[in-house]
PDB file of N, CA and C in Angstrom:
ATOM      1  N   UNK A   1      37.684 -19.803   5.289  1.00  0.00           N
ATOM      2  CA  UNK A   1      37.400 -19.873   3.878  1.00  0.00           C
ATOM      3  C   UNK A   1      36.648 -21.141   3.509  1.00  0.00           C
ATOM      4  N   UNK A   2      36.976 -22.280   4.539  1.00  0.00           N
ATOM      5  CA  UNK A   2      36.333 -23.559   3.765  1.00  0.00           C
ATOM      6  C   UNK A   2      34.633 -23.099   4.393  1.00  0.00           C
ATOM      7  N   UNK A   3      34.494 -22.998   5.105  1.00  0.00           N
ATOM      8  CA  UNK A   3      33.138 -22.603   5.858  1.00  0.00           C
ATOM      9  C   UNK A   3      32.218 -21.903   4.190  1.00  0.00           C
ATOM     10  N   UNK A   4      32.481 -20.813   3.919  1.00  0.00           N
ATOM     11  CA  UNK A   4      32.374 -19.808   2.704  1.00  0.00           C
ATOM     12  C   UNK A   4      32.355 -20.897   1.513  1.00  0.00           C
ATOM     13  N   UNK A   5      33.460 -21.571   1.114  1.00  0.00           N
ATOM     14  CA  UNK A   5      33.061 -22.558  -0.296  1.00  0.00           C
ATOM     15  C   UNK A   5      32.098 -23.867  -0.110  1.00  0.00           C
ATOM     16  N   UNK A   6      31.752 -24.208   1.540  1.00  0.00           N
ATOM     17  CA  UNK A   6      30.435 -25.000   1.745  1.00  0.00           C
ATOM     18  C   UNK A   6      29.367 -23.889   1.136  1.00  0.00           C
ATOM     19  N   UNK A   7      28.923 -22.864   1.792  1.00  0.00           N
ATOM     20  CA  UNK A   7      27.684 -22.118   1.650  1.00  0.00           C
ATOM     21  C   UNK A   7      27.477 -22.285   0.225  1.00  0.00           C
ATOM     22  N   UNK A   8      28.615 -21.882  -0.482  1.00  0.00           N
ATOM     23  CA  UNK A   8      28.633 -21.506  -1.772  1.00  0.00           C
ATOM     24  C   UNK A   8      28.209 -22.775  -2.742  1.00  0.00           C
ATOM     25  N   UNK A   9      28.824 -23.930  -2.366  1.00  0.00           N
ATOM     26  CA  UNK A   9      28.251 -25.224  -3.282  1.00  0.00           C
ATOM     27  C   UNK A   9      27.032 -25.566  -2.834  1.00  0.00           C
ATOM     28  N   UNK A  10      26.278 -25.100  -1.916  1.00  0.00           N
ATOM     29  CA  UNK A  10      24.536 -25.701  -1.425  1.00  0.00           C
ATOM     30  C   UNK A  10      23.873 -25.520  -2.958  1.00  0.00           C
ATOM     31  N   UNK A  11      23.493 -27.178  -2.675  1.00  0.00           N
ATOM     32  CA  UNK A  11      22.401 -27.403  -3.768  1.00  0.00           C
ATOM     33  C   UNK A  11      20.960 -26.128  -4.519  1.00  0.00           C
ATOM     34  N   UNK A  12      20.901 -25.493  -5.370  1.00  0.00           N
ATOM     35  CA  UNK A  12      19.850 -24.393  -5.892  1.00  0.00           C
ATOM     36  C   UNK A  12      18.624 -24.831  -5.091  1.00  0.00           C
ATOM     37  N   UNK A  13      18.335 -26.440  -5.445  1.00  0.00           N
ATOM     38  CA  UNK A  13      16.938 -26.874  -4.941  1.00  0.00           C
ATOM     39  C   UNK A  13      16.768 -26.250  -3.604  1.00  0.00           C
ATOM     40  N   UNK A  14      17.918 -26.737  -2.959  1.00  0.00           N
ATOM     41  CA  UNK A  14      17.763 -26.793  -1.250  1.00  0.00           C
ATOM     42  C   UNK A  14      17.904 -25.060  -1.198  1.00  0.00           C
ATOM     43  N   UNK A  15      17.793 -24.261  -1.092  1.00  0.00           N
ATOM     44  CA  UNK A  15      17.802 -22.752  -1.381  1.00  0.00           C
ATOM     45  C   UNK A  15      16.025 -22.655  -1.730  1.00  0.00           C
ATOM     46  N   UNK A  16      15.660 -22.889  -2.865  1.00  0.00           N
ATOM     47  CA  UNK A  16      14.417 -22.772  -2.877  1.00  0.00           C
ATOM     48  C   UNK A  16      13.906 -23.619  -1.859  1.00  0.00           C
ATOM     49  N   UNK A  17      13.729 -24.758  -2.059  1.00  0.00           N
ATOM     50  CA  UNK A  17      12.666 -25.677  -0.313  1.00  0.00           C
ATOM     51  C   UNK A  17      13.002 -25.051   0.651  1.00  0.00           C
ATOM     52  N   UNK A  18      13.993 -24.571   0.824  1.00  0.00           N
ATOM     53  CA  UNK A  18      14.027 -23.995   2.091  1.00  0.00           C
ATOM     54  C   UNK A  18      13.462 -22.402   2.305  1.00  0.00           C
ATOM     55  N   UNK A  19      13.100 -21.733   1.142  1.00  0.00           N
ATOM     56  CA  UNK A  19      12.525 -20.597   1.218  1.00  0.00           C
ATOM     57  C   UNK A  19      11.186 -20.593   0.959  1.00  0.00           C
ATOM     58  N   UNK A  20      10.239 -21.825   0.514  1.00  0.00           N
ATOM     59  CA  UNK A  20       9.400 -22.142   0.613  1.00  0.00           C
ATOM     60  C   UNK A  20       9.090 -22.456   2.010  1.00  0.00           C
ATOM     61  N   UNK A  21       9.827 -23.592   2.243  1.00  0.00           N
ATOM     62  CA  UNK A  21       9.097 -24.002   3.982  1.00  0.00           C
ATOM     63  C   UNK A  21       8.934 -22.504   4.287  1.00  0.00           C
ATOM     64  N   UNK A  22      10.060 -21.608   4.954  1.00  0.00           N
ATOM     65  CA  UNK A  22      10.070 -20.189   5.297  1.00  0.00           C
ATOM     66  C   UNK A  22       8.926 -20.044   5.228  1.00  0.00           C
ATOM     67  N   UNK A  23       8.482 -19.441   4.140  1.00  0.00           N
ATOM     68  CA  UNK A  23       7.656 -18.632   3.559  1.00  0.00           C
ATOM     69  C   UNK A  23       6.218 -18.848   4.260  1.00  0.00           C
ATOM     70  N   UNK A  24       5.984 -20.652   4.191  1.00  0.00           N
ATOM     71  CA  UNK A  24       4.820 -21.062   4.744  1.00  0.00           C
ATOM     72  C   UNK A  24       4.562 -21.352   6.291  1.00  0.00           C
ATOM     73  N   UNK A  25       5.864 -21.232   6.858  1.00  0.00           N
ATOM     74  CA  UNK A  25       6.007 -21.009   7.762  1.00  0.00           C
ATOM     75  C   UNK A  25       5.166 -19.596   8.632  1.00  0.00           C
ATOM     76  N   UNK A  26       6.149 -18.464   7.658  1.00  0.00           N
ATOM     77  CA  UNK A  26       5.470 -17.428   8.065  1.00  0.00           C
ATOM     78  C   UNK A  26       4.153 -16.981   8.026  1.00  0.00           C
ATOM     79  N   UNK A  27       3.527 -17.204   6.746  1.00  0.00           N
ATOM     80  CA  UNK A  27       2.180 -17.450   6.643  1.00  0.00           C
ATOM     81  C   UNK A  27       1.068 -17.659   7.407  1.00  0.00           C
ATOM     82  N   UNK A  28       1.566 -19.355   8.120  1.00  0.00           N
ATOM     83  CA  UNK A  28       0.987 -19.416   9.072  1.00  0.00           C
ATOM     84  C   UNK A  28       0.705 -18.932  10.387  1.00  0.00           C
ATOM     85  N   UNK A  29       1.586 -18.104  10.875  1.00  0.00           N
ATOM     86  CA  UNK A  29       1.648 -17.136  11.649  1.00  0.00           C
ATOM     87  C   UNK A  29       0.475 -15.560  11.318  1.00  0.00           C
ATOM     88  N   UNK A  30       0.530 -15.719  10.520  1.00  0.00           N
ATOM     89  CA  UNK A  30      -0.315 -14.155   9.944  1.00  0.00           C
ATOM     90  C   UNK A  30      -1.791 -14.785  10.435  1.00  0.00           C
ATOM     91  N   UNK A  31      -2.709 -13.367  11.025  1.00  0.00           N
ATOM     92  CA  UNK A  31      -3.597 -13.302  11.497  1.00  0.00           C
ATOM     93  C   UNK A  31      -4.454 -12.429  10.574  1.00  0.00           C
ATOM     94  N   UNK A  32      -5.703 -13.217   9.651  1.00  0.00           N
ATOM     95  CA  UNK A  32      -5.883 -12.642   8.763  1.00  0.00           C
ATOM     96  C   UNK A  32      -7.430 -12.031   9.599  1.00  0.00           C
ATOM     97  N   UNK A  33      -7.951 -10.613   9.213  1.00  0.00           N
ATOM     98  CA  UNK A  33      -8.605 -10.034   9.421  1.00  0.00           C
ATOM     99  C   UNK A  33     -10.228 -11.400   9.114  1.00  0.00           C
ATOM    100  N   UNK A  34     -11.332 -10.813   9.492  1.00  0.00           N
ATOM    101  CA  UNK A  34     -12.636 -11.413   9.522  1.00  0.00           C
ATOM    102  C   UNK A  34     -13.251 -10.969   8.257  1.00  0.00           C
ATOM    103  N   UNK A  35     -14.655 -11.337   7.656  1.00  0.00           N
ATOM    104  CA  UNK A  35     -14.980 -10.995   6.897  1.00  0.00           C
ATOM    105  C   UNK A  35     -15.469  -9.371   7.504  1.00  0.00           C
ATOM    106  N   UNK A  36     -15.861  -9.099   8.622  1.00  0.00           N
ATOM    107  CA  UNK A  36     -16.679  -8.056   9.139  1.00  0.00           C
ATOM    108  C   UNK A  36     -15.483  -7.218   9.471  1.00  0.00           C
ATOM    109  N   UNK A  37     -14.528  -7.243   9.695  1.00  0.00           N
ATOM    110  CA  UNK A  37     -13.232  -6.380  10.263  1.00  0.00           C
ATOM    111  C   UNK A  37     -12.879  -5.841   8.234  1.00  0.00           C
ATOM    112  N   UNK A  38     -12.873  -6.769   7.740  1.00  0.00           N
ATOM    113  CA  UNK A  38     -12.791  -6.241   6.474  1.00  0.00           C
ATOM    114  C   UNK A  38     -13.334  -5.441   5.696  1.00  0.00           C
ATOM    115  N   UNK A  39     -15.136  -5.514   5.865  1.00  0.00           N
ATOM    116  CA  UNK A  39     -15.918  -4.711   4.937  1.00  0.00           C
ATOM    117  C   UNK A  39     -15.889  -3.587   6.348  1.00  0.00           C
ATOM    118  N   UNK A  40     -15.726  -3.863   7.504  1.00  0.00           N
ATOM    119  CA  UNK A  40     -15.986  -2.453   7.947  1.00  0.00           C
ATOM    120  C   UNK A  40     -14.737  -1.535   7.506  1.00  0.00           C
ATOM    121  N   UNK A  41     -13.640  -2.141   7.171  1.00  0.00           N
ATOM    122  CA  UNK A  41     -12.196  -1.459   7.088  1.00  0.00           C
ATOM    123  C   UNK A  41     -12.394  -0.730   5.904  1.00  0.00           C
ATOM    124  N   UNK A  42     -13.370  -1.687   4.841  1.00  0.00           N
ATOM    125  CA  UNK A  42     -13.254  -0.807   3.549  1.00  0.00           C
ATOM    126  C   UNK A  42     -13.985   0.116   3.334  1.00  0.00           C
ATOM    127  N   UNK A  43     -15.021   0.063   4.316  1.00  0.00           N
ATOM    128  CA  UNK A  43     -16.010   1.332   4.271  1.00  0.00           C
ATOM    129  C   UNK A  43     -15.215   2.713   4.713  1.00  0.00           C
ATOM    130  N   UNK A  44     -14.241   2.121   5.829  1.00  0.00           N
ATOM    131  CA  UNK A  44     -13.455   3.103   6.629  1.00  0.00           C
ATOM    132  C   UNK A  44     -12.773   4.038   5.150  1.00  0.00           C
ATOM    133  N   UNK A  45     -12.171   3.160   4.603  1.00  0.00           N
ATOM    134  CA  UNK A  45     -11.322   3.817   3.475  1.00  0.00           C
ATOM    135  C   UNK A  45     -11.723   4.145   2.601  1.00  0.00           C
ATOM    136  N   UNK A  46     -12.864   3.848   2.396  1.00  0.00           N
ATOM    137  CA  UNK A  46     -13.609   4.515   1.189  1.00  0.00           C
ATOM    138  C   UNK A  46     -14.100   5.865   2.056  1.00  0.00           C
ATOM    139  N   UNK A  47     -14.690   5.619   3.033  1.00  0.00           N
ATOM    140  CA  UNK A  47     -15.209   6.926   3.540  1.00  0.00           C
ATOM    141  C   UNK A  47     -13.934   8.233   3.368  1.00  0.00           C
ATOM    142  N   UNK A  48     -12.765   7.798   3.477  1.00  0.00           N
ATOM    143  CA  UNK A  48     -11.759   9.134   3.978  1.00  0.00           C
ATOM    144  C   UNK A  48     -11.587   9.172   2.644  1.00  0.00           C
ATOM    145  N   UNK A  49     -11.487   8.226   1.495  1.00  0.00           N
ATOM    146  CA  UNK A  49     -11.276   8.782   0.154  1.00  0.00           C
ATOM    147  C   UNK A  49     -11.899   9.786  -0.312  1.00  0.00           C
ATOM    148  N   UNK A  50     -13.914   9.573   0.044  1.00  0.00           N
ATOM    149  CA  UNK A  50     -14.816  10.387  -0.515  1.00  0.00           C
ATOM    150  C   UNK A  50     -14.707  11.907   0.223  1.00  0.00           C
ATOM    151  N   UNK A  51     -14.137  12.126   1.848  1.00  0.00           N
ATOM    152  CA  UNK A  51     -13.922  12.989   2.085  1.00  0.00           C
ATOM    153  C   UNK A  51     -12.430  13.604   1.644  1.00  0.00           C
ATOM    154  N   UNK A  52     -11.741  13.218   1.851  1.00  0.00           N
ATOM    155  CA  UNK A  52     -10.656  14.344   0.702  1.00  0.00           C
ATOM    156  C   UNK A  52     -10.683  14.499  -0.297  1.00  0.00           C
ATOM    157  N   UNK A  53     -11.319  13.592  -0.925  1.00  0.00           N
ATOM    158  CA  UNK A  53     -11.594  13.980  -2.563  1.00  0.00           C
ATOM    159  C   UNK A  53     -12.622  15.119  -2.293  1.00  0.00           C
ATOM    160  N   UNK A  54     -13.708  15.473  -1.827  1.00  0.00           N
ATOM    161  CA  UNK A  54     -14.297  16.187  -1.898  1.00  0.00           C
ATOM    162  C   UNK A  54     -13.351  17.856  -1.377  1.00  0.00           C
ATOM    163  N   UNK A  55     -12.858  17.354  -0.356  1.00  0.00           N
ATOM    164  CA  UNK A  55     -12.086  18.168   0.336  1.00  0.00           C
ATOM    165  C   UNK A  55     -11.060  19.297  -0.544  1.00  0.00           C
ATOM    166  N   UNK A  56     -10.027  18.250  -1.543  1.00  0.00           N
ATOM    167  CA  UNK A  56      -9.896  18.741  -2.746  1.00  0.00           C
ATOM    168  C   UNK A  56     -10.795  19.654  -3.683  1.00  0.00           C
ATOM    169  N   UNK A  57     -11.454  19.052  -4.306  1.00  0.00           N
ATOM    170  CA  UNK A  57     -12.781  19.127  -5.269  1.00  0.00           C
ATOM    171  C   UNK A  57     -13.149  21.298  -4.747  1.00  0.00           C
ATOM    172  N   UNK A  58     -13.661  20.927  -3.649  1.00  0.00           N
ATOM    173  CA  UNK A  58     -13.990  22.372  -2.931  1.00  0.00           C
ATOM    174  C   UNK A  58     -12.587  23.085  -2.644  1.00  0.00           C
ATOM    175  N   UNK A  59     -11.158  23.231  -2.754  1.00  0.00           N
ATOM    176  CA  UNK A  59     -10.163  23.577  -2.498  1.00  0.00           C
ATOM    177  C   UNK A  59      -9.653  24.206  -4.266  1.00  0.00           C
ATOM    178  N   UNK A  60      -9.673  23.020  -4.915  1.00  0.00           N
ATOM    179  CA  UNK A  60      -9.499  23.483  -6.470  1.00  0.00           C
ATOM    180  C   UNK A  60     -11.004  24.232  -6.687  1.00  0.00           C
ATOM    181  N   UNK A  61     -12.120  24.343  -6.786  1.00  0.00           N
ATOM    182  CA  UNK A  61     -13.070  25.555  -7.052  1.00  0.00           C
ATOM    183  C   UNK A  61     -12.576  26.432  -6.308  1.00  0.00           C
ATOM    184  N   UNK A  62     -12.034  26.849  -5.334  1.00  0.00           N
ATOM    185  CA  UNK A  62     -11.809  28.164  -4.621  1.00  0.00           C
ATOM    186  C   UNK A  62     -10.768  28.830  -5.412  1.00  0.00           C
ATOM    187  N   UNK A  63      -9.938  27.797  -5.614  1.00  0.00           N
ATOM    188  CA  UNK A  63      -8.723  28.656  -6.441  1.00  0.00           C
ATOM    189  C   UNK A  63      -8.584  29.231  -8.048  1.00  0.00           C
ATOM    190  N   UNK A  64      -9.661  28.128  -8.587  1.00  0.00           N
ATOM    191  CA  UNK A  64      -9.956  28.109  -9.392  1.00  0.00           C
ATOM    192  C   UNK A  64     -10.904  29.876  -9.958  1.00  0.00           C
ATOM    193  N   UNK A  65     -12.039  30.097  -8.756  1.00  0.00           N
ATOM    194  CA  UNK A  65     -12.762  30.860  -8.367  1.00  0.00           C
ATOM    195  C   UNK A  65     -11.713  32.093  -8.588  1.00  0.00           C
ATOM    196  N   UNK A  66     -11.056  32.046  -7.454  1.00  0.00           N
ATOM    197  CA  UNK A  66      -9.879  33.412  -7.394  1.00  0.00           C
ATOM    198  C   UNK A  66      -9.232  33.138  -8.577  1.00  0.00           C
ATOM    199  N   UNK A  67      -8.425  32.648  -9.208  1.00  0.00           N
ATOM    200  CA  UNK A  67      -7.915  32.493 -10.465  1.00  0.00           C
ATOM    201  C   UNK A  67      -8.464  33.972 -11.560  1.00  0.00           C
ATOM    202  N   UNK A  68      -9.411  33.127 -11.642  1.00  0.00           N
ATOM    203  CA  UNK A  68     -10.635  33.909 -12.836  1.00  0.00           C
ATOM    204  C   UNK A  68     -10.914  35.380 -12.534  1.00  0.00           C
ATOM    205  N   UNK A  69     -11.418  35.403 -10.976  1.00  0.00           N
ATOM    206  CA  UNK A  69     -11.646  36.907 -10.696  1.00  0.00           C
ATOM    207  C   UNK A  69     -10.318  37.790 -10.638  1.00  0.00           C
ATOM    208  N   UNK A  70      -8.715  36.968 -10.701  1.00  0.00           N
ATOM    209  CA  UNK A  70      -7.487  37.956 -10.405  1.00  0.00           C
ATOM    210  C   UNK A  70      -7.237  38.151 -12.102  1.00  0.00           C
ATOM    211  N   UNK A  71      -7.388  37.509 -12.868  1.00  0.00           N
ATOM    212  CA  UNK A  71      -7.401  37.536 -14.575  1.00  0.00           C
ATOM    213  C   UNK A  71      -8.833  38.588 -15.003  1.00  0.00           C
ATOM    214  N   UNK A  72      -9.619  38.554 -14.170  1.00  0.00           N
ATOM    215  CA  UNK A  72     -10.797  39.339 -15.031  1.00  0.00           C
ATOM    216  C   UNK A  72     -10.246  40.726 -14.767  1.00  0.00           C
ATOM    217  N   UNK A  73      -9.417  40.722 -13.377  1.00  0.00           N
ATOM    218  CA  UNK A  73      -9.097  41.946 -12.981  1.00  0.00           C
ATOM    219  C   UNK A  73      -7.867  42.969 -13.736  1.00  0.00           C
ATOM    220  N   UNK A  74      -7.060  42.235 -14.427  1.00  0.00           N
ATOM    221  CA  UNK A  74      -6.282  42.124 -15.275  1.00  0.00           C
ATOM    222  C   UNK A  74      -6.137  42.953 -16.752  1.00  0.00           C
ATOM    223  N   UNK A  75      -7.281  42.288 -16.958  1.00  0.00           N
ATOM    224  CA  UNK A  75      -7.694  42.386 -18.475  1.00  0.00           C
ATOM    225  C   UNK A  75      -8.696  43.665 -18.206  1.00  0.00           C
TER     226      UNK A  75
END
């Protein structure tokens, strides 16, 4: 129990500095991409956006398509 009412009285400050150091700690560890690993990455993701969006786009006209012709049939 005494172990438990140490943890518990640690100073607020020392809680934050110490999750700061952490933090920058970890930071420094991170391996940040290049400028060229980047714009090629975003081309990457833009490219698969413009293809499923389109992908969509032509998926809703089809249904859309049948929709209309199962209602014309209807009426």
């Amino acid at each position: 129990m005494a172990v438990a009412k140490e943890k518990e009285q640690e100073p607020q400050e020392n809680v934050v500095a110490r999750t700061i150091r952490e933090t920058r700690s970890e930071l420094r560890k991170v391996v940040w991409p290049t400028r060229e690993e980047t714009t090629r990455l975003t081309v990457v993701v833009i490219a698969i956006s413009v293809v499923i969006g389109l992908i969509l786009f032509v998926g809703d006209s089809v249904f859309l398509y049948l929709y209309t012709q199962l209602v014309s049939l209807l009426r």
